[in-house]
Protein backbone atom coordinates (compact mmCIF):
# COMPACT_ATOMS: atom_id res chain seq x y z
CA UNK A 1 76.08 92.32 94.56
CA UNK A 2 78.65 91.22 96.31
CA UNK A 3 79.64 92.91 99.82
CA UNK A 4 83.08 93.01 98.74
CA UNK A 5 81.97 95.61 96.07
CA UNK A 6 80.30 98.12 98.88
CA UNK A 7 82.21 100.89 99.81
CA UNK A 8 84.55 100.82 102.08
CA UNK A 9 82.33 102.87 104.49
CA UNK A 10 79.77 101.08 104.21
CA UNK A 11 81.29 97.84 104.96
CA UNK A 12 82.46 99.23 108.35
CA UNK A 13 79.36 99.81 108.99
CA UNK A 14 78.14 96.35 108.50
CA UNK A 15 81.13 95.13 110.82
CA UNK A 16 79.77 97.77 113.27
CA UNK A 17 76.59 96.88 113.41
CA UNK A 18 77.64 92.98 114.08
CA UNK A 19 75.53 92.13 110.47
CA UNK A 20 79.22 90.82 109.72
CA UNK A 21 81.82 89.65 111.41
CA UNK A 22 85.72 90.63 110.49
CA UNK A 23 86.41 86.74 108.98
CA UNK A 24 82.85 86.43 106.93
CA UNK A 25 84.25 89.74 105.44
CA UNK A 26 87.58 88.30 105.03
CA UNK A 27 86.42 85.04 103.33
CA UNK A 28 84.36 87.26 100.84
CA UNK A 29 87.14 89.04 100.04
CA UNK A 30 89.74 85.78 99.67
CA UNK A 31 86.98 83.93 97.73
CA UNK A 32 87.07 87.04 95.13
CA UNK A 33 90.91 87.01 95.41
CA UNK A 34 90.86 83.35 94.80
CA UNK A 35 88.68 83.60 91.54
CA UNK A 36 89.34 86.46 90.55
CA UNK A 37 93.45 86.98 90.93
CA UNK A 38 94.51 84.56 88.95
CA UNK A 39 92.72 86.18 85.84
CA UNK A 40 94.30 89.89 87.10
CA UNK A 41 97.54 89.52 88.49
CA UNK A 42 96.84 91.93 91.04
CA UNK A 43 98.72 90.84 94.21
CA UNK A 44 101.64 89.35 94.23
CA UNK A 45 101.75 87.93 98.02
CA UNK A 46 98.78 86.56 99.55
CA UNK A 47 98.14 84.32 101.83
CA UNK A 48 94.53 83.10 103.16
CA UNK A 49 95.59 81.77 106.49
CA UNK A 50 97.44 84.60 107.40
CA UNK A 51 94.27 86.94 106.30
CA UNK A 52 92.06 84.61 108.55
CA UNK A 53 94.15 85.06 111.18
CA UNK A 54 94.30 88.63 111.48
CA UNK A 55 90.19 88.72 111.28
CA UNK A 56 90.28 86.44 114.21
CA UNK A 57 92.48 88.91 115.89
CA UNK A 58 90.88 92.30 114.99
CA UNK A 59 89.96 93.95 118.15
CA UNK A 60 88.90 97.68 118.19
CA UNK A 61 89.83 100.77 115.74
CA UNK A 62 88.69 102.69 112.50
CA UNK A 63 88.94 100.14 110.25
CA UNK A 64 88.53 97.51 112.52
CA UNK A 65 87.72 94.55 110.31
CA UNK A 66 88.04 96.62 107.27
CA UNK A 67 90.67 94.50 104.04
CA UNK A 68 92.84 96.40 102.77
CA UNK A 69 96.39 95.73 100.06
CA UNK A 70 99.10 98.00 100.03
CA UNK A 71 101.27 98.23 96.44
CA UNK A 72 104.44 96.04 97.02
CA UNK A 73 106.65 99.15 97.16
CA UNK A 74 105.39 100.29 100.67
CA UNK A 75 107.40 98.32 103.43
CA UNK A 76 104.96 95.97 104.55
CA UNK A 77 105.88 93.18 107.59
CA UNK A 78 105.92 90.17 106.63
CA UNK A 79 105.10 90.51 103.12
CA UNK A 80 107.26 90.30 100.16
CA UNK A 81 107.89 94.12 99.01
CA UNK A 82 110.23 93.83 95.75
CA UNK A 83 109.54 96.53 94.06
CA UNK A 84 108.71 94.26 90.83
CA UNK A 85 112.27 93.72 90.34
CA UNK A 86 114.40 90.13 90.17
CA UNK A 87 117.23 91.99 91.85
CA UNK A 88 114.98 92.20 95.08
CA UNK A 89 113.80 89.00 94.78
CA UNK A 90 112.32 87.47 98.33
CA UNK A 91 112.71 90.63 99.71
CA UNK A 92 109.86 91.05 102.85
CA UNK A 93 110.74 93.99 105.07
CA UNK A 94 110.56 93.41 109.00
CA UNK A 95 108.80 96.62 109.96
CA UNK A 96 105.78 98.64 108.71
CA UNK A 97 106.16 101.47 107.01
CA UNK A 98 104.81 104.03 109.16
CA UNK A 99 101.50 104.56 107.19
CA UNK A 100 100.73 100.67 106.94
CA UNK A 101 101.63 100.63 111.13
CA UNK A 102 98.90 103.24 111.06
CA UNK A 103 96.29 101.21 109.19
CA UNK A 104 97.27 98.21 111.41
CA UNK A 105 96.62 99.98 114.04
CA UNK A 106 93.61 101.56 112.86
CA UNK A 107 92.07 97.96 112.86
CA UNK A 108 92.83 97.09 109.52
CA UNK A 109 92.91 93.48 107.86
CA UNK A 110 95.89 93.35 105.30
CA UNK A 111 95.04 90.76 102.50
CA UNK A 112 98.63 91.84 100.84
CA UNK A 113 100.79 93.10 98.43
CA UNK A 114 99.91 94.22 95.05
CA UNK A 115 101.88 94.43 91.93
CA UNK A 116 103.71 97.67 90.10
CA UNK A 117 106.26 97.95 87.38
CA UNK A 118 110.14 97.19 88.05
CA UNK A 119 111.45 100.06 90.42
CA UNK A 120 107.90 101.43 89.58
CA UNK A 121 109.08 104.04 86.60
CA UNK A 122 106.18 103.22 84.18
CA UNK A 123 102.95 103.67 83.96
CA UNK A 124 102.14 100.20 82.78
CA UNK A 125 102.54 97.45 85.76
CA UNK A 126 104.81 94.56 84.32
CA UNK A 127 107.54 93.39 85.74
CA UNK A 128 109.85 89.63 85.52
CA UNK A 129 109.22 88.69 88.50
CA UNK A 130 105.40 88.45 87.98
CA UNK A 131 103.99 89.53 84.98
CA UNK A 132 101.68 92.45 84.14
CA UNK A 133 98.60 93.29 85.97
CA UNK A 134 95.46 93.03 83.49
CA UNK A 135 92.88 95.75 83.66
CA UNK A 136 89.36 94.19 85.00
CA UNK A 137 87.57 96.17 82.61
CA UNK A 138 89.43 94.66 79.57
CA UNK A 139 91.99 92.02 80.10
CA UNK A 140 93.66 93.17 77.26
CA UNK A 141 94.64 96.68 78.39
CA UNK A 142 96.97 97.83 81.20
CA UNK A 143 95.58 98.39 85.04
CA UNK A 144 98.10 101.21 84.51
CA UNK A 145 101.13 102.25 86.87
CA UNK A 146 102.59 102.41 88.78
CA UNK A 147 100.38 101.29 91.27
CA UNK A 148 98.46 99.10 88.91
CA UNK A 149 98.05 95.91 90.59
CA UNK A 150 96.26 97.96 93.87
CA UNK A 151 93.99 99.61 91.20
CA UNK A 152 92.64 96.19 89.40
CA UNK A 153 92.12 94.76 93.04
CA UNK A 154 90.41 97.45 93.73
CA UNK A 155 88.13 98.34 91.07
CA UNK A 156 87.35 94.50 90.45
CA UNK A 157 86.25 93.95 94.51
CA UNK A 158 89.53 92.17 95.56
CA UNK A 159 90.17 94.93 98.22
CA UNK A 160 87.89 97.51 100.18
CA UNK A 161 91.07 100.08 99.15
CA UNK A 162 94.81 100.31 99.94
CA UNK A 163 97.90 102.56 99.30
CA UNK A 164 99.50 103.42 96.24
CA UNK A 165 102.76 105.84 95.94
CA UNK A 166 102.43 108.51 93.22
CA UNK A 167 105.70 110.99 91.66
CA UNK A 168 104.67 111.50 87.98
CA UNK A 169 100.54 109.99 88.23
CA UNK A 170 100.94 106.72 89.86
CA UNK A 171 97.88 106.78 92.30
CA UNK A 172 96.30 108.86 89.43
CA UNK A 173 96.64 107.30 86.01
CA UNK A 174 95.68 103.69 87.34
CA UNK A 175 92.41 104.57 89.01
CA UNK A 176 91.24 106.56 85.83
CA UNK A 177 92.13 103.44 83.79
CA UNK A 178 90.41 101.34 86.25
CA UNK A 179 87.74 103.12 86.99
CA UNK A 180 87.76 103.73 90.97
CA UNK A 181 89.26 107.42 92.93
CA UNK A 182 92.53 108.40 94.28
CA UNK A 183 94.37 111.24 95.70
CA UNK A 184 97.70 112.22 95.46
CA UNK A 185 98.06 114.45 98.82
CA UNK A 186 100.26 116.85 99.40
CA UNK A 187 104.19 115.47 99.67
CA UNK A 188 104.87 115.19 103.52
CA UNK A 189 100.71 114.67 104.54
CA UNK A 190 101.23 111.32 104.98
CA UNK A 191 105.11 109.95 106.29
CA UNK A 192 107.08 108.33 103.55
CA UNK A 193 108.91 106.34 106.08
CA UNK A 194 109.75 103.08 104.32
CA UNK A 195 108.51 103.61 101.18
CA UNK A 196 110.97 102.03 98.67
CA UNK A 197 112.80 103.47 96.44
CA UNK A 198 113.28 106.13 99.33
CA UNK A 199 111.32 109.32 98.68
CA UNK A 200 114.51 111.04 98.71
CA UNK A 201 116.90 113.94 97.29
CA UNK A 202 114.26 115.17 94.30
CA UNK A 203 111.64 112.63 95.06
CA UNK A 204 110.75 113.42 98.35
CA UNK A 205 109.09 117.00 96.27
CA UNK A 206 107.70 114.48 93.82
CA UNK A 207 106.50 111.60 95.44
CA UNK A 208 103.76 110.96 97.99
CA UNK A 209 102.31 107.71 99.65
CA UNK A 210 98.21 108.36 98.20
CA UNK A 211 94.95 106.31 98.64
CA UNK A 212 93.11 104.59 96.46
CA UNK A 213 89.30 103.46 96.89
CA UNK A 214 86.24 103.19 95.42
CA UNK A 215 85.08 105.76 96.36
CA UNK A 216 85.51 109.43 97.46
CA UNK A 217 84.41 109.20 100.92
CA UNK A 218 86.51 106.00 101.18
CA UNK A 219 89.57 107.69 99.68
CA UNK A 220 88.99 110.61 102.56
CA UNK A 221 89.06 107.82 105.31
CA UNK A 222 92.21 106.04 104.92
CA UNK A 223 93.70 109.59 104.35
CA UNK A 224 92.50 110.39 107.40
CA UNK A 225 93.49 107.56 109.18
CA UNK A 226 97.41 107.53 107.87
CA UNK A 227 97.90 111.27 107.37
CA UNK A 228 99.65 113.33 110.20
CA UNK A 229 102.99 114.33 111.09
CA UNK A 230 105.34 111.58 112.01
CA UNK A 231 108.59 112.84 113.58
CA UNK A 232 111.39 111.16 111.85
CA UNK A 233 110.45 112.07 108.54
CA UNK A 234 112.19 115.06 107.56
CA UNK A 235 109.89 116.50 105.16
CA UNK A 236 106.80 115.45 107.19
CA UNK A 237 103.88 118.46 107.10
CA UNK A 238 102.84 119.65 110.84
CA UNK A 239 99.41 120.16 109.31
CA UNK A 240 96.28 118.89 111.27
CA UNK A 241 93.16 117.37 109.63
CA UNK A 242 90.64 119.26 109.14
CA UNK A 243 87.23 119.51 107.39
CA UNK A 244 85.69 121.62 104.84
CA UNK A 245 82.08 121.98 104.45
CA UNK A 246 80.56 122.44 101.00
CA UNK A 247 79.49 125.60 101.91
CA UNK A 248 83.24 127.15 102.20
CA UNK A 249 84.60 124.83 98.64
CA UNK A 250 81.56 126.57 97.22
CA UNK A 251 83.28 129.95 97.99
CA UNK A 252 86.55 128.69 96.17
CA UNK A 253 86.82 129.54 92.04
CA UNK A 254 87.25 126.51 90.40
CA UNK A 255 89.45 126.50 86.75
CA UNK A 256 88.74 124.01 84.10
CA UNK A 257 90.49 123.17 80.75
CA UNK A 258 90.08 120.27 78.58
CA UNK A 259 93.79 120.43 77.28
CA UNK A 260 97.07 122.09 77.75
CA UNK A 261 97.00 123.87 74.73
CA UNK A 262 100.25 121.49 72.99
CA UNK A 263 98.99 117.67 73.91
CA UNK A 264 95.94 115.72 72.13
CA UNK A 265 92.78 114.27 74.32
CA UNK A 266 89.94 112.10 72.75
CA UNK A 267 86.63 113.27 72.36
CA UNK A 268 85.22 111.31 75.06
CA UNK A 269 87.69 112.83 77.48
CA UNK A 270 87.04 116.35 76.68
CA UNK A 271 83.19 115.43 76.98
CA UNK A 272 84.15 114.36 80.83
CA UNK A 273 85.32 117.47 81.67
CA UNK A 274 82.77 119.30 80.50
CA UNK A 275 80.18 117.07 81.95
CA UNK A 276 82.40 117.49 85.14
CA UNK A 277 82.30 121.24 84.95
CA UNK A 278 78.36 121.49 84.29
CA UNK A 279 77.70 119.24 87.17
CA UNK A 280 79.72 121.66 89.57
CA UNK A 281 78.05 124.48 88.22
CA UNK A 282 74.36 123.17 88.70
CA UNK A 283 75.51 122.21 92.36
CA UNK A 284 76.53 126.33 93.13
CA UNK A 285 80.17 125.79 92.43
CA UNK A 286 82.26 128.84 90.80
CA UNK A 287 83.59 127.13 87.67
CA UNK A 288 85.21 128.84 84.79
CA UNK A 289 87.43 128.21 81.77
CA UNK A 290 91.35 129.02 83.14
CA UNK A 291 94.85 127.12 82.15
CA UNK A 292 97.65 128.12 84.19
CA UNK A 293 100.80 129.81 81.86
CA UNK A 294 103.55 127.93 83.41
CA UNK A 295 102.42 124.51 83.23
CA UNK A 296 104.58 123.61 80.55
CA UNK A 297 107.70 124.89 82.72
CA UNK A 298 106.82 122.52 85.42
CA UNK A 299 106.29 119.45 82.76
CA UNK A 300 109.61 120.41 81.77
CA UNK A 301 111.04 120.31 84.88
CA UNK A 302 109.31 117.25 86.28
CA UNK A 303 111.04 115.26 83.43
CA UNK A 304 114.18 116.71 84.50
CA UNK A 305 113.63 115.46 88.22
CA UNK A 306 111.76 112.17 87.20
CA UNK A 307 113.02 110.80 84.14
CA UNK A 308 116.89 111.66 84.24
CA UNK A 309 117.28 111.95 87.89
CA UNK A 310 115.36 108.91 88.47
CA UNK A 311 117.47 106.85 85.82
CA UNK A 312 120.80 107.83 87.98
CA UNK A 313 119.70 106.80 91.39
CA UNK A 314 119.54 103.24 89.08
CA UNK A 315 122.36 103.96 86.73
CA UNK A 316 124.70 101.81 88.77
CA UNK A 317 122.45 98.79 88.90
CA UNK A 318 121.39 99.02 84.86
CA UNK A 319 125.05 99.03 84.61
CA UNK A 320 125.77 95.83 86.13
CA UNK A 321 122.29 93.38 85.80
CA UNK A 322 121.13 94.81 82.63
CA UNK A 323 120.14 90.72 81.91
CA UNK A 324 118.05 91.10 85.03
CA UNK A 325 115.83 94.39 84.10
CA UNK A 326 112.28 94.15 82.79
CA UNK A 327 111.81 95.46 79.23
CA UNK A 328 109.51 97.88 80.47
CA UNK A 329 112.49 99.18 83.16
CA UNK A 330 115.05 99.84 79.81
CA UNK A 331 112.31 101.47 77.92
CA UNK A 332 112.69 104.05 80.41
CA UNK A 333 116.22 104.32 80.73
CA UNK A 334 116.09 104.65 77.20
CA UNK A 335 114.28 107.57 77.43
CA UNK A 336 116.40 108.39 79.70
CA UNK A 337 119.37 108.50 78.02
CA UNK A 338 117.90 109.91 75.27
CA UNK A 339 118.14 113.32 76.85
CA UNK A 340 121.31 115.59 77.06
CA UNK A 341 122.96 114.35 80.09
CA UNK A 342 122.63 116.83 83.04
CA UNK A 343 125.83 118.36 84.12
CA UNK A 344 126.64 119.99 88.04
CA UNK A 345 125.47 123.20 87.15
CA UNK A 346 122.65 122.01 84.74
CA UNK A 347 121.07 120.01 87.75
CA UNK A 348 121.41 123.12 89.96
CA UNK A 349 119.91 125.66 88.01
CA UNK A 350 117.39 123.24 87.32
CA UNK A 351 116.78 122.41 91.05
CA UNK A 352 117.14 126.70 91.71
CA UNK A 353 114.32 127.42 88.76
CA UNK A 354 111.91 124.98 90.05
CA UNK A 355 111.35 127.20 92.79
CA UNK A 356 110.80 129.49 90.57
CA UNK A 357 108.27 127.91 88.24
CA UNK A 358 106.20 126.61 91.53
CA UNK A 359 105.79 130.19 93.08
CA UNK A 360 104.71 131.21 89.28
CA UNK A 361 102.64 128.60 89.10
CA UNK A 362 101.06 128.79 92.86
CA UNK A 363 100.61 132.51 91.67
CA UNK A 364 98.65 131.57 88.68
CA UNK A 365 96.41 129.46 91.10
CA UNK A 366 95.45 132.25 93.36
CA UNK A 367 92.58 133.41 91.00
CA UNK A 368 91.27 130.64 90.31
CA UNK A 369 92.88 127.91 93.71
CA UNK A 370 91.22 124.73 92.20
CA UNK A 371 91.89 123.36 88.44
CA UNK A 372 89.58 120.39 86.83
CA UNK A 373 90.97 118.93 84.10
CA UNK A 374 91.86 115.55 82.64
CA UNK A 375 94.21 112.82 83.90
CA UNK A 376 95.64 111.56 80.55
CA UNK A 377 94.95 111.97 76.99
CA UNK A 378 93.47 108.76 76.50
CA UNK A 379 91.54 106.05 78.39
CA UNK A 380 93.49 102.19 79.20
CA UNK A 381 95.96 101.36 76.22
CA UNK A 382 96.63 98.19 75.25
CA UNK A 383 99.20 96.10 76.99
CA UNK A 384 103.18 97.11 74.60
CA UNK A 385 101.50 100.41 73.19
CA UNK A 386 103.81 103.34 73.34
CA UNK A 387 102.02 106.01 71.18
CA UNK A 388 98.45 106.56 69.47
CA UNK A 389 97.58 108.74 66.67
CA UNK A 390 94.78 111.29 68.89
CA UNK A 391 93.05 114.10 66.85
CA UNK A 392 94.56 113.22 63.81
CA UNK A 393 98.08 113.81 65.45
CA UNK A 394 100.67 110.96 66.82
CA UNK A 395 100.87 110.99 70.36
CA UNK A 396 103.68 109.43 72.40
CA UNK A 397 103.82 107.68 76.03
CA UNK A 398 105.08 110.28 78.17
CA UNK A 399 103.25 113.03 76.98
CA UNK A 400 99.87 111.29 77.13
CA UNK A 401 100.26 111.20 81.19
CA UNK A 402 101.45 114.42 81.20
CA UNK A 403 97.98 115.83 82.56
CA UNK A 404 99.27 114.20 86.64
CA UNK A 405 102.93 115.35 85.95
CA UNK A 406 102.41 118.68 86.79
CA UNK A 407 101.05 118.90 91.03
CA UNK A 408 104.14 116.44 91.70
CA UNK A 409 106.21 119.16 90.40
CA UNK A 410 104.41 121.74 92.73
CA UNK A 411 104.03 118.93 95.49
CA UNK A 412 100.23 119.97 95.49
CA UNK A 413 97.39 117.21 96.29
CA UNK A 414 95.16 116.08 93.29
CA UNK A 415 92.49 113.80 93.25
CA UNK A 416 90.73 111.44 90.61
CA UNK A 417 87.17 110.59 89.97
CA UNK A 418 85.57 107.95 87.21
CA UNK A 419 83.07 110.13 85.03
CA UNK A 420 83.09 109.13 81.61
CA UNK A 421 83.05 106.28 79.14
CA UNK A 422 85.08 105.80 76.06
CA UNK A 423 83.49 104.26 72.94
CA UNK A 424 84.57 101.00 73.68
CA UNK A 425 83.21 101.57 77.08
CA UNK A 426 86.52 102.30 79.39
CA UNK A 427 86.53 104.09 82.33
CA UNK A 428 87.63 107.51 82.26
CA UNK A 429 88.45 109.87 84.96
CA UNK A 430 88.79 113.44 85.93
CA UNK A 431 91.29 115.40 88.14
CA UNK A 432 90.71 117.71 90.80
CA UNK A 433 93.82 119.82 92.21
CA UNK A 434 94.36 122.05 94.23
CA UNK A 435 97.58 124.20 95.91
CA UNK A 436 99.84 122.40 98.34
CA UNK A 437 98.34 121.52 101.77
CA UNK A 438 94.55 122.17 100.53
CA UNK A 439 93.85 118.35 100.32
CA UNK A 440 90.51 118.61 102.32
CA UNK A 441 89.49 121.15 99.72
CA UNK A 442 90.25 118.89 97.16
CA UNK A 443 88.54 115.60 98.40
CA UNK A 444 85.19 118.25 99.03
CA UNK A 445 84.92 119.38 95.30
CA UNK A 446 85.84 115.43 94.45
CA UNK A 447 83.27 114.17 96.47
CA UNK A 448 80.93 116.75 94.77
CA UNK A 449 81.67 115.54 91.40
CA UNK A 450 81.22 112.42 92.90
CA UNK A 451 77.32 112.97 93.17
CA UNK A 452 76.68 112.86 89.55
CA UNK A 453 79.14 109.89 88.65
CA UNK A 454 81.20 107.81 90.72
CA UNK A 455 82.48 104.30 90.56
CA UNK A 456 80.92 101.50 89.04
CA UNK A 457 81.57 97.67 88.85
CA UNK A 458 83.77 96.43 85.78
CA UNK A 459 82.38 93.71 83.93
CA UNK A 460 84.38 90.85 85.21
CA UNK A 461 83.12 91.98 88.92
């Protein structure tokens, strides 16, 4: 196998031990890049040189050594960050965002940017500018989104792991597609400085900068390496790091559901949870059958924040390039506008009751403060598909994802695991979440679910 398919951990090690050196690791992962990207469409800026040159260069850290990508909508020096959109054409940022400084100086090798959906508001990564990102298990089906093109290079050996940005499932949905983990932390763990669009106004409660690895313990260490406070973010978490033992997540009642009561899942993903569940339980965990009450409120008000709030920030520029937007980009404005436009005091009752629904919903949580449950309805759709008959009942886009929408309302961390297998052999994933600022107890109970399962190569790796 190749080393650019071992964890992430365990290729530090090999670059610790001096049984590698930084470039041999970077030429094994630019020969896979070379053959394999082509095929994908996974990154969108790369250039070998520039990756040789920073092995050369790698002197102490973390990660020292380690390749990395980071999804082209997290301001990256030097590298073209256009948020798959021909109205940002060319666009490279000249500073780090501050979690990509931190990786740099962690010691990390940055092989580049990876591709995402136009002003990333799909979950399906194609875009004008460079096309959509296949999914390495079937070239046929989406990598998902938004941070799809991280995901493929990831899963398919391209990259040791990177970041991904996440406000309705985008860390989330793509590694379940793809088959690798993720976690969504809690908004303000890890800076948003320079992530573009700005996690601002009603995004800076949805969105979060997340990582995306192989594997658990790989997820944990770039979180660990770019989480902390950082001073000029405004809603950056004072929260420390910290580490929790098996011993104490074992103490912590897990709740499990296979559905939400109103939205479809296939066989096969029901069977993952349950498999999920039964594993926890034969390791000592406390797991139970629970469903919060109010998740439907949150849904609700997520699409408020997400869909119609997140089609005005852009309403100006659909307005005057509509030539220039990706299909994908005006199928969701036309969801969008769909929707019974949101007056002044519309938006503010909405933005007063979502207080309201989170403290229900945190209160729901305190019986049982971890939920397992799926990530989506169904496992990688084909490339154009926009609904599915599921259960014997039609099933549209939005409400298939729904299953991620839900901790970006509440802020709260969430993680994602590969488990399962669909009948025509596709990846599929379960979530772990847990209440705002519990991300360590998360990435435990993941890493625990981890033991049974866990990633494994796609065919075309």
């Amino acid at each position: 196998m190749s080393l650019a398919l071992l964890p992430a951990t365990e290729q530090l090690a090999l670059l610790q031990q001096k049984k590698i050196s930084p470039l041999e690791l970077a030429e094994e992962h630019i020969a896979r890049i070379e053959r394999w990207n082509p095929v994908l469409n996974a990154l969108v800026d790369f250039d070998p040189d520039r990756v040789r040159q920073q092995a050369r260069d790698v002197r102490s850290g973390p990660l020292a050594g380690l390749p990395l990508t980071v999804k082209a909508s997290i301001a990256t020096k030097g590298y073209r960050c256009e948020m798959g959109s021909l109205l940002h054409r060319g666009h490279i940022p000249q500073h780090d965002a501050e979690a990509v400084a931190r990786l740099r100086r962690a010691g990390a090798v940055i092989l580049g940017t990876t591709n995402l959906p136009e002003f990333l508001m799909a979950y399906e990564t194609d875009n004008l500018l460079y096309g959509r990102t296949n999914n390495p298990w079937a070239l046929e089906r989406t990598a998902g989104g938004s941070s799809g093109g991280e995901a493929a290079a990831i899963a398919a050996g391209l990259s040791a792991g990177g970041l991904g940005s996440d406000s309705g499932g985008s860390v989330r949905e793509p590694a379940h597609f793809s088959g690798i983990c993720s976690l969504k932390p809690t908004s303000g763990r890890i800076p948003a400085d320079g992530h573009l669009p700005a996690c601002t106004g009603p995004f800076s409660t949805l969105g979060a900068i997340g990582t995306m690895a192989r594997t658990v313990a790989d997820v944990e260490l770039l979180f660990r390496t770019v989480a902390g406070r950082y001073l000029a973010d405004p809603t950056g978490a004072p929260v420390s790091i910290r580490s929790v033992p098996i011993s104490e997540a074992k103490q912590v009642p897990i709740g499990w559901f296979e559905d939400d009561g109103l939205t479809p899942v296939t066989s096969e993903t029901r069977q993952a949870i349950r498999d999920a569940a039964a594993s926890l339980k034969r390791q000592g965990f406390q797991v139970s059958p629970f469903r919060p009450p109010s998740l439907e409120e949150a849904r609700r008000l997520w699409h408020i924040f997400f869909v119609q709030c997140g089609a005005m920030f852009h309403a100006h520029t659909a307005r005057e390039h509509t030539e220039k937007l990706s299909p994908t980009f005006r199928n969701f404005l036309d969801i969008a506008e769909a929707e019974t436009p949101l007056t002044p005091e519309s938006l503010l009752h909405a933005w007063s009751y979502s207080d309201a629904v989170r403290s229900q919903l945190l209160a729901e949580m305190q019986q049982f403060p971890l939920l397992l449950l799926p990530v989506c309805s169904i496992p990688a759709f084909r490339h154009g598909e926009r609904e599915w008959i599921v259960e014997g009942r039609k099933l549209q886009y939005l409400d298939a994802m729904r299953y991620t929408q839900w901790f970006n309302m509440l802020a709260a961390p969430a993680a994602v695991v590969p488990v399962g297998r669909s009948n025509e052999g596709l990846p599929i994933g379960v979530q772990i979440a847990g209440r705002p600022f519990d991300d360590e107890l998360v990435l435990t109970v993941a890493a625990a679910v981890e033991k049974d399962f866990g990633y494994r190569p796609p065919p075309l790796a």
